[in-house]
N, C-alpha and C. Protein backbone atom coordinates (compact mmCIF):
# COMPACT_ATOMS: atom_id res chain seq x y z
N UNK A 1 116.55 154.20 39.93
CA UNK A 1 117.03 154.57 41.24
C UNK A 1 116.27 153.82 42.33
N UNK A 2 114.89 154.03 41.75
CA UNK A 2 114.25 153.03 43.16
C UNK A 2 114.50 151.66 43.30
N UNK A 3 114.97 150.96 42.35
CA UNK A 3 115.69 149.64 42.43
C UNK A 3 116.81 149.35 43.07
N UNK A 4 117.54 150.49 43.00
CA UNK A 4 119.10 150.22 43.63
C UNK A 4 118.62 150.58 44.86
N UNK A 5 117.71 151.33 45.12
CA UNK A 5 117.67 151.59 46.73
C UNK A 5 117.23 150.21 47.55
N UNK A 6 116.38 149.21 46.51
CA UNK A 6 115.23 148.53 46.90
C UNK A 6 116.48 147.41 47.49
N UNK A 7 117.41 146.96 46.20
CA UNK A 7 118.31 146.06 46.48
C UNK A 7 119.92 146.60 47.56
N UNK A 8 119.68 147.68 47.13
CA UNK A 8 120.90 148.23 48.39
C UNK A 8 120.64 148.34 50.45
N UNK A 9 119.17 148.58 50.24
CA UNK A 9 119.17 148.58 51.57
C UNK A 9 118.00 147.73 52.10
N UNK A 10 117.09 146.73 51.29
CA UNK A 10 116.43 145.23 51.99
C UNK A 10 116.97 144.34 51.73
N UNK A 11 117.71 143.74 50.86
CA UNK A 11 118.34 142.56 50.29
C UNK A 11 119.48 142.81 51.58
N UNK A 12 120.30 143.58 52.16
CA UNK A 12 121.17 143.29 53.62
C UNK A 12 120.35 143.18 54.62
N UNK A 13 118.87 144.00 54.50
CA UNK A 13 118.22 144.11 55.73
C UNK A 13 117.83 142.65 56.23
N UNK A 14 117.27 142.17 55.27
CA UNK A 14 116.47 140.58 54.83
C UNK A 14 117.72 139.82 55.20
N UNK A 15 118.95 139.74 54.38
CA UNK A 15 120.24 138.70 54.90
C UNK A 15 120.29 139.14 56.70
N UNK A 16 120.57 140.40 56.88
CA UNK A 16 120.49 140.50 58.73
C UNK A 16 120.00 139.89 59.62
N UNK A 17 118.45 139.78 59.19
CA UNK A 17 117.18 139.48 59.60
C UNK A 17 117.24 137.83 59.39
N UNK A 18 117.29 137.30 58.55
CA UNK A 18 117.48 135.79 57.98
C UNK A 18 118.71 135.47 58.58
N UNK A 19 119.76 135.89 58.98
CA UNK A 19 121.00 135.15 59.66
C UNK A 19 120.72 135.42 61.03
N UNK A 20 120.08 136.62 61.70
CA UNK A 20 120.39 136.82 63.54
C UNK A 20 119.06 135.65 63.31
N UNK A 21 117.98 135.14 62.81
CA UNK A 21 117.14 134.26 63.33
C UNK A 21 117.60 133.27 63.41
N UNK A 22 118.77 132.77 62.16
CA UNK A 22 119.61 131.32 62.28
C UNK A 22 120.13 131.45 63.90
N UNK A 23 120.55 132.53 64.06
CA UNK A 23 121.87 132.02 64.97
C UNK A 23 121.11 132.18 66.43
N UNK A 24 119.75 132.95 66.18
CA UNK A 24 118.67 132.79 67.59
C UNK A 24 118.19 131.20 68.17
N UNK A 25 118.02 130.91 66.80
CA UNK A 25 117.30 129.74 66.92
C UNK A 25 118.41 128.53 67.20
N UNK A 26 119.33 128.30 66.74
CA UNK A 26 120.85 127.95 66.82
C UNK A 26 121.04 128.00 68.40
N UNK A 27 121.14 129.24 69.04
CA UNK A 27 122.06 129.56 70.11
C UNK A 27 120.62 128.64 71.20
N UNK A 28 119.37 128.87 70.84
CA UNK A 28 118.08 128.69 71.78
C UNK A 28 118.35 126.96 71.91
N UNK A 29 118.70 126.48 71.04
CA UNK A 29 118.34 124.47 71.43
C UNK A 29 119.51 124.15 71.20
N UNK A 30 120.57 124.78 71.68
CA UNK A 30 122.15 124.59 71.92
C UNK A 30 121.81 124.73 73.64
N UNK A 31 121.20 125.90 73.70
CA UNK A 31 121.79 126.72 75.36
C UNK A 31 120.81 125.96 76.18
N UNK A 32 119.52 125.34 75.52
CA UNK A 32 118.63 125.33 76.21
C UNK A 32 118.95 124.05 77.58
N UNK A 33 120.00 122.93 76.74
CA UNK A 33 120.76 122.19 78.34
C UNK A 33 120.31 120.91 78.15
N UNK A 34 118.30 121.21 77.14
CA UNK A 34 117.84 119.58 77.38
C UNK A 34 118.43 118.52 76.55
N UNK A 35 118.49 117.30 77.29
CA UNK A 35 118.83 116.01 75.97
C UNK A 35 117.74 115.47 75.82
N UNK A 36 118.08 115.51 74.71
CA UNK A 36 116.81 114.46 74.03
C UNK A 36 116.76 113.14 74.52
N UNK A 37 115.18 112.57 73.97
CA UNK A 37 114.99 111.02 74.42
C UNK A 37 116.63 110.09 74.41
N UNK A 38 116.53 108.77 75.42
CA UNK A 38 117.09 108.09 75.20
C UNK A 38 116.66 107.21 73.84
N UNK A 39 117.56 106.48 72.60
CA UNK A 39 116.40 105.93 71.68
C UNK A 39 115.96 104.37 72.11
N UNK A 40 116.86 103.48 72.87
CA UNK A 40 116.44 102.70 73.24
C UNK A 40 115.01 103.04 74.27
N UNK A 41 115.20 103.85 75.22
CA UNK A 41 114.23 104.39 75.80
C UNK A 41 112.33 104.73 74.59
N UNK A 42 112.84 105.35 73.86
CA UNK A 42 111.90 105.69 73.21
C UNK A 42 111.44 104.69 72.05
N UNK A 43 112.15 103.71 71.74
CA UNK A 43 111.97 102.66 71.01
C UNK A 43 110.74 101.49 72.17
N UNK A 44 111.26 101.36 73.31
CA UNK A 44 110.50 100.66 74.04
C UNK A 44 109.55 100.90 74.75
N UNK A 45 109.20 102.65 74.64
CA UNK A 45 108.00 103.21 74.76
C UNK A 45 107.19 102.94 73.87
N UNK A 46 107.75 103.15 72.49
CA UNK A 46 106.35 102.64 70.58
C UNK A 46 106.33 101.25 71.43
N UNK A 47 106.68 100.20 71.74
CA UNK A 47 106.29 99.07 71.78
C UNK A 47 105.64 98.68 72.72
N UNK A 48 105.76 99.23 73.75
CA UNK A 48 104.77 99.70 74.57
C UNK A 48 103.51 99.98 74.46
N UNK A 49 103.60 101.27 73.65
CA UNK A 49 102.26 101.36 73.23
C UNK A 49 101.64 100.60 72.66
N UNK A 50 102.47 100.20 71.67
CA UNK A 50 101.47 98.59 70.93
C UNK A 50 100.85 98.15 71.26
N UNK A 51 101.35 97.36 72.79
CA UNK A 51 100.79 96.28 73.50
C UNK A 51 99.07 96.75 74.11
N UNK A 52 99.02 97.70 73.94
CA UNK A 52 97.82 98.65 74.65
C UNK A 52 96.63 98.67 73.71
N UNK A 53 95.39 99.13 74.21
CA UNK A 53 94.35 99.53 73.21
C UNK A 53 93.96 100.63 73.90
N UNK A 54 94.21 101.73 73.10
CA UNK A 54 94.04 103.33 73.55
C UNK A 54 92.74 103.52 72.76
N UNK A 55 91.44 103.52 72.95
CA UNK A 55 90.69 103.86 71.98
C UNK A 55 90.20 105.62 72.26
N UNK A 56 90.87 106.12 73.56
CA UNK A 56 90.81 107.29 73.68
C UNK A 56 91.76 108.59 73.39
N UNK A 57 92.93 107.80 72.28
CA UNK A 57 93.76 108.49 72.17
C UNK A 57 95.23 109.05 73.24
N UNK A 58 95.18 108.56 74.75
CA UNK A 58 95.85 109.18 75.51
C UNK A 58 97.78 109.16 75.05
N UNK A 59 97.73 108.10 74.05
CA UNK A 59 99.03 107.98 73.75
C UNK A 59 99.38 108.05 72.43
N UNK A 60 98.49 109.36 72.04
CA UNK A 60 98.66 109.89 70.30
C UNK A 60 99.89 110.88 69.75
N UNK A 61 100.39 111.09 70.97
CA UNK A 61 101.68 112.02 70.70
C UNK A 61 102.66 111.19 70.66
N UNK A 62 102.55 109.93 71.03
CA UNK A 62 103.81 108.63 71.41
C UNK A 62 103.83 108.44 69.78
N UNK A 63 104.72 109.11 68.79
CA UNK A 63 104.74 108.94 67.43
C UNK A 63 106.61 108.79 67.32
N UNK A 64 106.49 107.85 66.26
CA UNK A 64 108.10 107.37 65.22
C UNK A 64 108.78 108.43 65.39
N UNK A 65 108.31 109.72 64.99
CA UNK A 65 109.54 110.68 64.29
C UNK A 65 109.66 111.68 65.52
N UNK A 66 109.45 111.12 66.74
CA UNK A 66 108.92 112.40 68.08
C UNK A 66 110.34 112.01 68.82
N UNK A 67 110.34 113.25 69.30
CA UNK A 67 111.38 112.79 70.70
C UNK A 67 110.23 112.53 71.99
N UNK A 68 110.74 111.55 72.79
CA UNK A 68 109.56 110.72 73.37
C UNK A 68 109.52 111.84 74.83
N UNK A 69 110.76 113.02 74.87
CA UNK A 69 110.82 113.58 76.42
C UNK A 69 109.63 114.64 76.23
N UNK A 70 109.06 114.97 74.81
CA UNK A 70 108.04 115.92 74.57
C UNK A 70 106.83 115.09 74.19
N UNK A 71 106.66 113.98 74.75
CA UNK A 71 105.24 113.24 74.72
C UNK A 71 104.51 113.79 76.05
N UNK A 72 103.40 113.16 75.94
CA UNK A 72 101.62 113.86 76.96
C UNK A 72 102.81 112.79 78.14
N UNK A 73 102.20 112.92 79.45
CA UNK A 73 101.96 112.18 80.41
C UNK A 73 103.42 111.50 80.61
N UNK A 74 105.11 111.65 80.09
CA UNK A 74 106.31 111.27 80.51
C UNK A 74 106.86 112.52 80.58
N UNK A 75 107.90 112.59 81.79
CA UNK A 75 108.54 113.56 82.02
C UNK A 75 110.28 112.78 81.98
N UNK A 76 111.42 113.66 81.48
CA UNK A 76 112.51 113.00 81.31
C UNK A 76 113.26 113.97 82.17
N UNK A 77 114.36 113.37 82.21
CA UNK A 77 115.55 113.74 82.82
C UNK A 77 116.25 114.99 81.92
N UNK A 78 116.34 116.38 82.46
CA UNK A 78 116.39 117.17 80.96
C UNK A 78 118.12 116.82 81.04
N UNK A 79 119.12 117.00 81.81
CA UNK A 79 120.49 116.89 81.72
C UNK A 79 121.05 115.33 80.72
N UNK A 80 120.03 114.03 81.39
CA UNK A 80 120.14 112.65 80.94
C UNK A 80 119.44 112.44 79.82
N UNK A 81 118.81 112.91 80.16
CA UNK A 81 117.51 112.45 78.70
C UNK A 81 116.55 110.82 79.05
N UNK A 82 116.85 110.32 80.34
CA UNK A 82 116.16 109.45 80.35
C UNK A 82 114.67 109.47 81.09
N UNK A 83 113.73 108.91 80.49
CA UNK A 83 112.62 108.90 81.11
C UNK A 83 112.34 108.51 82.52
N UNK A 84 112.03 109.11 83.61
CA UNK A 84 111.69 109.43 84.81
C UNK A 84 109.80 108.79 85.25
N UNK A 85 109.54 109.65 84.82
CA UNK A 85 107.99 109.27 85.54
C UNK A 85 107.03 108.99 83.98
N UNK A 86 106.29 108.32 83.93
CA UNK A 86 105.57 107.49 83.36
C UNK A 86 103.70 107.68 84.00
N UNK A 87 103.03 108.98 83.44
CA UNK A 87 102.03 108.79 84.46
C UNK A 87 100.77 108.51 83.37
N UNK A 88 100.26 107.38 83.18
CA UNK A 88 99.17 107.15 82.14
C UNK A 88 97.63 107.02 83.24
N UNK A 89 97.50 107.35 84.23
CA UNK A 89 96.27 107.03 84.73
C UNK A 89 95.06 107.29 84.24
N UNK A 90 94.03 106.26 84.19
CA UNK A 90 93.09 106.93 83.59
C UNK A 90 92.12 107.84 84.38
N UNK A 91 90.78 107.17 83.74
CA UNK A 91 89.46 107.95 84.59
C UNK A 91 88.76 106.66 85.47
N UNK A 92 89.20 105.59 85.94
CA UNK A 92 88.22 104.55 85.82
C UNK A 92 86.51 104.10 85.54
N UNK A 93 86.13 104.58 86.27
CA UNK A 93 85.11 104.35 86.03
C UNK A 93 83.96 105.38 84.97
N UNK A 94 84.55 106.49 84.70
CA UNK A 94 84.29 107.39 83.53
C UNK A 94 85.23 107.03 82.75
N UNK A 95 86.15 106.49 82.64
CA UNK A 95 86.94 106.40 81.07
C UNK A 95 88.38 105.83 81.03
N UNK A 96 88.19 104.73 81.46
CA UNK A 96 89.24 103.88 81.26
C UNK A 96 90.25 103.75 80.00
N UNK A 97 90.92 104.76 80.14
CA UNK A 97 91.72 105.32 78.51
C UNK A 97 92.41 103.92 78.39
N UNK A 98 93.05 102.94 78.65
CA UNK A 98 94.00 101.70 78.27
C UNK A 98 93.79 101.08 78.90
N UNK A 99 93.51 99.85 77.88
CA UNK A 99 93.24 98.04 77.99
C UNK A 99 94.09 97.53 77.43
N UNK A 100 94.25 96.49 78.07
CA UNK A 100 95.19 95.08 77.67
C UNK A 100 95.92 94.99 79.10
N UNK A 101 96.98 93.96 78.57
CA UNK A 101 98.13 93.47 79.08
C UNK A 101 99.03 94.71 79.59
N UNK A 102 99.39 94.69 80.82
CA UNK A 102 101.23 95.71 81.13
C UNK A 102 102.14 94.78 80.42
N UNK A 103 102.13 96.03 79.07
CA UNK A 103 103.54 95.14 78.31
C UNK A 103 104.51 94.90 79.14
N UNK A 104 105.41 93.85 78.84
CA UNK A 104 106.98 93.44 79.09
C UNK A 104 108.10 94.49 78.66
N UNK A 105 107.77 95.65 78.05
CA UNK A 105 108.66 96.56 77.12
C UNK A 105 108.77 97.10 78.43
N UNK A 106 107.67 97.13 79.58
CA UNK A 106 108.45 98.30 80.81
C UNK A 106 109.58 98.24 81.46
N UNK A 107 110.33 96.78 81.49
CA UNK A 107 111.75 96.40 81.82
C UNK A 107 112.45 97.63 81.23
N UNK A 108 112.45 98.16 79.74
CA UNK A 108 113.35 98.39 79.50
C UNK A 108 113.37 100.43 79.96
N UNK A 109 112.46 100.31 80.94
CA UNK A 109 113.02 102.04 81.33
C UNK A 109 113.70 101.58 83.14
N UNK A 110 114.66 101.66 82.87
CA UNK A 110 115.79 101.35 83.66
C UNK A 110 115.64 102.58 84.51
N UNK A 111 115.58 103.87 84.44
CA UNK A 111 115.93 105.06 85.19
C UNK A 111 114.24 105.28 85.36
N UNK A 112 113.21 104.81 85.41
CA UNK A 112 112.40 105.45 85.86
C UNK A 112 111.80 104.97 87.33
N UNK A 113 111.11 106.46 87.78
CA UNK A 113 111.37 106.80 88.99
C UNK A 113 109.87 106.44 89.47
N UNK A 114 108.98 106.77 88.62
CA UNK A 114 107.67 106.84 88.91
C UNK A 114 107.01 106.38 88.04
N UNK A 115 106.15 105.11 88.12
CA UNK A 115 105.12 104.55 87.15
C UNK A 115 103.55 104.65 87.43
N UNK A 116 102.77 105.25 87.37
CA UNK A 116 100.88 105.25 87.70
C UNK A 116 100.66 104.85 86.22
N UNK A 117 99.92 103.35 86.41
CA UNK A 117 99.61 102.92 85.49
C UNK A 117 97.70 103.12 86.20
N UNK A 118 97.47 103.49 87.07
CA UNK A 118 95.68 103.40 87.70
C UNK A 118 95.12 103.63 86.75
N UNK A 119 93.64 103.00 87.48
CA UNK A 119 92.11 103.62 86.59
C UNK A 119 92.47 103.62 85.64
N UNK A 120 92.51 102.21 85.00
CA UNK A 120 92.38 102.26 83.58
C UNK A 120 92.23 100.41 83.50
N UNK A 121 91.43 99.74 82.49
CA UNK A 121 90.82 98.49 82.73
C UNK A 121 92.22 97.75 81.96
N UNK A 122 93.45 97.39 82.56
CA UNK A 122 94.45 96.57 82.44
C UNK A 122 94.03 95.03 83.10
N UNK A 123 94.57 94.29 82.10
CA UNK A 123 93.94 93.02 82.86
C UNK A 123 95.43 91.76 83.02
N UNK A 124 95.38 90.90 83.28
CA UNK A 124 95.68 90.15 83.11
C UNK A 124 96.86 89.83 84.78
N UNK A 125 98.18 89.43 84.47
CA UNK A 125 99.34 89.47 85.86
C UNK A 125 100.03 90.44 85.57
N UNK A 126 100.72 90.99 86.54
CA UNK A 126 101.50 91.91 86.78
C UNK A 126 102.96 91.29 85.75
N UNK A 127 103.62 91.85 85.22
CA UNK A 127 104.72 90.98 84.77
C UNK A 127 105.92 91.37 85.54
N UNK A 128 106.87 89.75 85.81
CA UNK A 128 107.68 89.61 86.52
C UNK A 128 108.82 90.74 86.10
N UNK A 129 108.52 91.51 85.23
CA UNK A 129 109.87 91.83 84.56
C UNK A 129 109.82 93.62 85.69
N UNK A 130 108.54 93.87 86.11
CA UNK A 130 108.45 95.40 86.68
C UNK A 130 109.75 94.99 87.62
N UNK A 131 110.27 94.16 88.41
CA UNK A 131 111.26 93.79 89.53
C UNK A 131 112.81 94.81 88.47
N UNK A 132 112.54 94.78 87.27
CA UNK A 132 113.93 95.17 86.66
C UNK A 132 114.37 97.02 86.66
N UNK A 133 113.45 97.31 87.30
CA UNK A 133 112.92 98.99 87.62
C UNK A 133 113.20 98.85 88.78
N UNK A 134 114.15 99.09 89.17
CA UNK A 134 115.42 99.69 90.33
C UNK A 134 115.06 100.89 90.88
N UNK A 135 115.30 101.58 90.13
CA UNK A 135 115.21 103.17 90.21
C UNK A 135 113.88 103.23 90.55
N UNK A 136 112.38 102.53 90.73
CA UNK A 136 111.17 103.10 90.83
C UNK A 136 111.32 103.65 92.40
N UNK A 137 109.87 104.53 92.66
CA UNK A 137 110.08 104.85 94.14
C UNK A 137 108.33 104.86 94.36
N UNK A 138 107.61 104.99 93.06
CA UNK A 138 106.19 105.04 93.59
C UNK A 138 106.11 104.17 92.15
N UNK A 139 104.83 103.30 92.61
CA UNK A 139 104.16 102.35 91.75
C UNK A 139 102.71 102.34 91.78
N UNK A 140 101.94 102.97 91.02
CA UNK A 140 100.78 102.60 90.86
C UNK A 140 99.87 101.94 90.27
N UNK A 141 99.51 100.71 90.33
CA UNK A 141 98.40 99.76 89.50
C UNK A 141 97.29 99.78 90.00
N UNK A 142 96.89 100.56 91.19
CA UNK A 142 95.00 100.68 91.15
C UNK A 142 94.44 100.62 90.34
N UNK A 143 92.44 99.82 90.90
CA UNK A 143 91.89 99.87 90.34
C UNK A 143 91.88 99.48 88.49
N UNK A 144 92.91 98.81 87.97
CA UNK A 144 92.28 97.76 87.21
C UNK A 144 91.70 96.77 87.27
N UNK A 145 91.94 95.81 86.53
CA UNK A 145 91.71 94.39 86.67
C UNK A 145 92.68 93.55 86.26
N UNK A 146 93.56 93.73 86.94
CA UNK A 146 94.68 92.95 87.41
C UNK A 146 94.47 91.99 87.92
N UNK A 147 95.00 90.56 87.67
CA UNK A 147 94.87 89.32 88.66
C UNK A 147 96.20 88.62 88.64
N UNK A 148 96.24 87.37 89.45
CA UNK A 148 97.45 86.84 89.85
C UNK A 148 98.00 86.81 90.88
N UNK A 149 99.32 86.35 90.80
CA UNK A 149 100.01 86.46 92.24
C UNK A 149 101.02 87.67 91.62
N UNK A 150 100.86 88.32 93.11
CA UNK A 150 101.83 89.29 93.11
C UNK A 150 103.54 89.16 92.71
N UNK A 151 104.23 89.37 92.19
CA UNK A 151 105.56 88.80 91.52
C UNK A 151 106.37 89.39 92.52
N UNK A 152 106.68 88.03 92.97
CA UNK A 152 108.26 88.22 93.67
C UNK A 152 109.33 88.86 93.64
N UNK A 153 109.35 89.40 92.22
CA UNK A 153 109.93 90.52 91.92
C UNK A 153 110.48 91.76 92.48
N UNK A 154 109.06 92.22 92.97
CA UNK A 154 109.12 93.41 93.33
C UNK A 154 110.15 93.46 94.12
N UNK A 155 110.90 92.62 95.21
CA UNK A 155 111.63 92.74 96.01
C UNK A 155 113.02 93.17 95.77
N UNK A 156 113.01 93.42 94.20
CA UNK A 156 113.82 93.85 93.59
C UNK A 156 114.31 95.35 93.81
N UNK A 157 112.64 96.15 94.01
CA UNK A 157 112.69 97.62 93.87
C UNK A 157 113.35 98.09 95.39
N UNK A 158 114.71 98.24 95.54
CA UNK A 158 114.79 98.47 96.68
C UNK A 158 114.67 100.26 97.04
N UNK A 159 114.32 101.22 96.39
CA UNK A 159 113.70 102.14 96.19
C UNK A 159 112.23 102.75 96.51
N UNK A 160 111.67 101.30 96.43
CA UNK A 160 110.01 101.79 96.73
C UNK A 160 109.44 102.27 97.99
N UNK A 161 108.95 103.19 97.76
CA UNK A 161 108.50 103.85 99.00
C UNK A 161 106.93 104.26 98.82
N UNK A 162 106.05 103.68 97.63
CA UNK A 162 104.99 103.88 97.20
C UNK A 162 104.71 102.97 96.59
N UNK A 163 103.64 102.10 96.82
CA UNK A 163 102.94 100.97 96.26
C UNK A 163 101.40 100.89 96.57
N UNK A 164 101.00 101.07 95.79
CA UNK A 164 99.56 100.59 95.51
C UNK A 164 98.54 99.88 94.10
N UNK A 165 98.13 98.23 94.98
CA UNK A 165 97.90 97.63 94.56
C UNK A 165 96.31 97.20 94.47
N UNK A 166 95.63 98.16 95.25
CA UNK A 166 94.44 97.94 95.37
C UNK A 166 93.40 97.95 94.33
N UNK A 167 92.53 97.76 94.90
CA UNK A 167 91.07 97.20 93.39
C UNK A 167 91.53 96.78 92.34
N UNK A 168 92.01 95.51 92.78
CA UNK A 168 92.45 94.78 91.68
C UNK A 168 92.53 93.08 91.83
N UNK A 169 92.33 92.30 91.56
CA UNK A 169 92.17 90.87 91.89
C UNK A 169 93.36 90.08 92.04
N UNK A 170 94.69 90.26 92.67
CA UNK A 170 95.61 90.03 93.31
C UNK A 170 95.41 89.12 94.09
N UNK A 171 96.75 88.23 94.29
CA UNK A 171 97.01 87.11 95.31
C UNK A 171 98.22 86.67 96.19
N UNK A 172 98.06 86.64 96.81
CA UNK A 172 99.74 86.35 97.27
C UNK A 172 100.28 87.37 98.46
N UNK A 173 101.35 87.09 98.42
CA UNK A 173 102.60 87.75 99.60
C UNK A 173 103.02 88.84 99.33
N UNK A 174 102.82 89.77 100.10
CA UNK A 174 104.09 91.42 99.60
C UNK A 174 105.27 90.71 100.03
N UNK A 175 106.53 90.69 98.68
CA UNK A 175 107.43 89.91 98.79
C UNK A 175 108.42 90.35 99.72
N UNK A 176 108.49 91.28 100.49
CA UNK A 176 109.42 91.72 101.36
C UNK A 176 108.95 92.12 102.67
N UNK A 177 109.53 92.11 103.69
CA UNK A 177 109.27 92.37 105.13
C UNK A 177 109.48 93.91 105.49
N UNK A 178 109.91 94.60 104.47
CA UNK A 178 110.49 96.37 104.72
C UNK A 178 109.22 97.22 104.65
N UNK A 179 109.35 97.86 105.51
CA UNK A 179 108.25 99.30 105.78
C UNK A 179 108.14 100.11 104.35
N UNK A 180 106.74 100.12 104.23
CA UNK A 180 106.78 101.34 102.50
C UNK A 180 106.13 102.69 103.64
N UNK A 181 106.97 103.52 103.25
CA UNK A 181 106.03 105.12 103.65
C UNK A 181 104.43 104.91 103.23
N UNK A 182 103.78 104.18 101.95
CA UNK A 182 102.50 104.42 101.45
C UNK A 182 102.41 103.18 100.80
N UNK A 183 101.61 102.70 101.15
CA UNK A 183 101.37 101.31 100.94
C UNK A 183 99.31 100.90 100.88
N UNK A 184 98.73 100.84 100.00
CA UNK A 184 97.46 100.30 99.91
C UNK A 184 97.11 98.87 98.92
N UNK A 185 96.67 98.39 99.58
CA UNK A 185 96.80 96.83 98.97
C UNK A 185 95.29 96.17 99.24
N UNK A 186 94.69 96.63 99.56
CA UNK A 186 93.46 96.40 99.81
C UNK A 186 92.80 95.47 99.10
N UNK A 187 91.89 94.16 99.10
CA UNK A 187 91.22 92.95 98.15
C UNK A 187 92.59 92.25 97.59
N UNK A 188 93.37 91.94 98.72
CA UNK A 188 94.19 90.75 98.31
C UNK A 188 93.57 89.37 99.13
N UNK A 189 93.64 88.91 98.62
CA UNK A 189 93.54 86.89 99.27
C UNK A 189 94.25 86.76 100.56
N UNK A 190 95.01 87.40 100.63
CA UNK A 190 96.21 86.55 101.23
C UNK A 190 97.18 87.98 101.49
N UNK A 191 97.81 88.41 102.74
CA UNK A 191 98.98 88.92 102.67
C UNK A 191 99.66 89.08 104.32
N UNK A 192 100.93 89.47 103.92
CA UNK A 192 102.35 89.01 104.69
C UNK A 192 101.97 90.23 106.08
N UNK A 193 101.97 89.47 107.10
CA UNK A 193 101.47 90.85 108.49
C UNK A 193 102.54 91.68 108.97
């Protein structure tokens, strides 16, 4: 008798219990609205990272099997799914989390709005390709070690309303004559009055 009770009234309780969680969990990342990463988007974030030397880890969640809108430090578009702001700044002078080169892979976030790449020991030129970021509205490269001429490019961003280029070994012309709301450029060679 205590068997039939055991299987007559937990074996439905357990199926109850085991199906309303399917259909909780079901109804929760149906209703919830967000889209996931773009994959081109998130493909040219891993390569991205490549280009970098993180020896502090800041871009350890940027993994293969991840959706890239639930990585540290990017925020996405929850309706689009495309990546928006991009904020890797470091510590500079306490802890310059990423060295190297600004990969060329940043062309390919088309919809983002906001890049702070600061305080963090990046070296080399700016690459001509940031001009392909339309959509930016604030740009930050402080305080690396950045050198070169500033890329003509930029005149591309007709969006920007935030640029800062300071402490950094820069040369050249701000390529456009238009008013930025916020603008610091400070230790350039050379610039446009």
């Amino acid at each position: 008798m205590g068997a039939y009770f055991l299987i007559t009234f937990y074996v439905p309780l357990l199926i109850s219990l085991f199906a309303s969680g399917i259909s909780v969990t079901l109804k929760n990342s149906s209703e919830s609205g967000e889209a996931k990463c773009i994959e081109s988007e998130r493909q040219a974030l891993l390569s991205f990272k490549q280009g970098l030397i993180d020896n502090f880890g800041m871009l350890s969640t940027w993994t293969n099997n991840t959706d890239c809108c639930k990585w540290k430090h990017i925020l996405c578009n929850h309706q689009s799914g495309h990546v928006q702001v991009l904020d890797l700044h470091g510590n500079y002078h306490y802890t310059p989390y990423l060295r190297g080169e600004i990969p060329k892979e940043i062309m390919y976030m088309r919809r983002l709005v906001s890049l702070n790449l600061s305080r963090n020991n990046l070296s080399g030129e700016i690459p001509s390709e940031i001009g392909n970021l339309k959509t930016l509205d604030s740009l930050d490269l402080s305080r690396n070690h950045l050198s070169g001429k500033i890329p003509p490019t930029l005149s591309n961003i007709d969006r920007l309303a935030m640029l800062d280029l300071s402490n950094n070994h820069l040369s050249g012309r701000i390529p456009w004559g238009r008013q930025l709301q916020t603008f610091d450029a400070s230790s350039f060679q050379e610039m446009k009055q």
